[in-house]
Protein backbone atom coordinates (compact mmCIF):
# COMPACT_ATOMS: atom_id res chain seq x y z
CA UNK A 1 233.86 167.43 101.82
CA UNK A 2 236.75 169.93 103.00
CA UNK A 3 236.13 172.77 104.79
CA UNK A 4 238.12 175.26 102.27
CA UNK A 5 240.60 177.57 104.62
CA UNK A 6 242.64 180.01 103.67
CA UNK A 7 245.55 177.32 103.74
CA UNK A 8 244.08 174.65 101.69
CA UNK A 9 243.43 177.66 99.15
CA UNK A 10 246.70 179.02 99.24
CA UNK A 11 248.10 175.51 98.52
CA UNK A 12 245.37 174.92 95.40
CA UNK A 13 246.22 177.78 93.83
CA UNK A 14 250.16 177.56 94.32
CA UNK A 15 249.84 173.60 92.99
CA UNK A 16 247.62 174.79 90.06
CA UNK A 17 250.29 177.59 89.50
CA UNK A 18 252.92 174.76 89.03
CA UNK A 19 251.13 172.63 86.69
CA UNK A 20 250.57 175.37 85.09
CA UNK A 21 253.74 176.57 84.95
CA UNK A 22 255.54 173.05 83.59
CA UNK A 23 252.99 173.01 80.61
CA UNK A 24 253.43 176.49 79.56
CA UNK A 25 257.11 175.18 79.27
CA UNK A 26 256.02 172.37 76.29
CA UNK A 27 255.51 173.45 73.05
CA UNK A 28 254.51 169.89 71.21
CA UNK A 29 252.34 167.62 72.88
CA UNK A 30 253.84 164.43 74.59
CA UNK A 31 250.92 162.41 73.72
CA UNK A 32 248.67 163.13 70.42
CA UNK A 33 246.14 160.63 70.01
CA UNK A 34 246.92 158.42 72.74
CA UNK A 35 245.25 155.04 72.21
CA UNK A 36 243.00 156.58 69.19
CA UNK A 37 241.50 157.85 72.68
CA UNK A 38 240.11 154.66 74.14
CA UNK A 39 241.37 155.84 77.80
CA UNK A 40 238.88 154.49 80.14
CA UNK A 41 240.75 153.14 83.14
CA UNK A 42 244.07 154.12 82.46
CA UNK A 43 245.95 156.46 84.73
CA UNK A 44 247.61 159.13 82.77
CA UNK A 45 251.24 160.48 84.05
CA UNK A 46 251.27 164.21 83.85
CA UNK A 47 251.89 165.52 80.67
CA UNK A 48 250.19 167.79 77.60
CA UNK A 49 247.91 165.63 75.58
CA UNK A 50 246.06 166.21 72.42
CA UNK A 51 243.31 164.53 70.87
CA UNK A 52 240.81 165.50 67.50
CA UNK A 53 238.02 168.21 68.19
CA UNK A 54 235.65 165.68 68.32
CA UNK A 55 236.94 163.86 71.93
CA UNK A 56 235.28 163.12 74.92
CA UNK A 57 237.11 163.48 78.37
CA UNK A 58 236.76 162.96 81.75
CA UNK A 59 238.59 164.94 84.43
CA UNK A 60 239.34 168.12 85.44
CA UNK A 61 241.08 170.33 83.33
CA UNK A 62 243.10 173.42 85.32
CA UNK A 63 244.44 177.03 83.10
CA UNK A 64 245.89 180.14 84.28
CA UNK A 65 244.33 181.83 81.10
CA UNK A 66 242.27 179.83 78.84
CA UNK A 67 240.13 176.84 78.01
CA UNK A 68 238.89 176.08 74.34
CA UNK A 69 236.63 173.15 73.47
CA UNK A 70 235.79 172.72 69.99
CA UNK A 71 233.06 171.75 67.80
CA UNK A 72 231.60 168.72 68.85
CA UNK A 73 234.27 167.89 72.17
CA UNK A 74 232.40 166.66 75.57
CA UNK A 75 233.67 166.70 78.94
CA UNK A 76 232.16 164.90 82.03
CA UNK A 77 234.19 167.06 84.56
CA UNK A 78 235.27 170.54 85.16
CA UNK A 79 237.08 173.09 83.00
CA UNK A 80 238.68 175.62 85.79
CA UNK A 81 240.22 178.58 84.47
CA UNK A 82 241.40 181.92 85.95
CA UNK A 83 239.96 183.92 83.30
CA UNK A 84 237.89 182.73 80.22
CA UNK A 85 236.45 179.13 78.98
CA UNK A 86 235.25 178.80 75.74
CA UNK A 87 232.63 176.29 74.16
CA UNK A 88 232.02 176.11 70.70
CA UNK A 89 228.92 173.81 70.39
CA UNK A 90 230.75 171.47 73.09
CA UNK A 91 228.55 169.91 75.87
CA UNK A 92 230.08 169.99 79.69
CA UNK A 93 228.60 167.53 81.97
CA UNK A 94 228.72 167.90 86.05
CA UNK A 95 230.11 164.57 87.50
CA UNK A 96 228.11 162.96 90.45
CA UNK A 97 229.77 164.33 93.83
């Protein structure tokens, strides 16, 4: 694993700050539903997806502000936000390093 420097930190935040940044911009989702959400293997192009409270994903999910997972949601992965995440009866999972 990286040695985190004050460099590679500066850079992580400014490229989270973009992302952030070019969704804050959309206001309807490109993708809602997106294969009924049978995603395994597929590489997803940036974008804002949306999928029924009761999904599973697998990723990493990055917000300036906010992160909501609802009623019955589960994530294998890591919900990073700069200032609140909220779980309402949602299970978060650790992946393997």
């Amino acid at each position: 694993m990286a040695v985190p420097t004050p460099t590679k930190l500066t850079t992580a935040i400014g490229d989270m700050e973009t992302a952030y940044m070019n969704a804050t911009g959309r206001t309807i989702p490109d993708y809602v539903n997106l294969k009924s959400g049978s995603i395994g293997g597929e590489t997803l192009t940036p974008g804002l997806y949306k999928w029924g409270t009761t999904s599973h994903m697998e990723g990493i999910i990055l917000s300036q502000t906010q992160i909501i997972v609802q009623t019955s949601a589960s994530i294998k992965g890591r919900l990073l936000a700069q200032s609140q995440v909220s779980l309402d009866a949602a299970t978060v999972v650790q992946p393997a390093l």
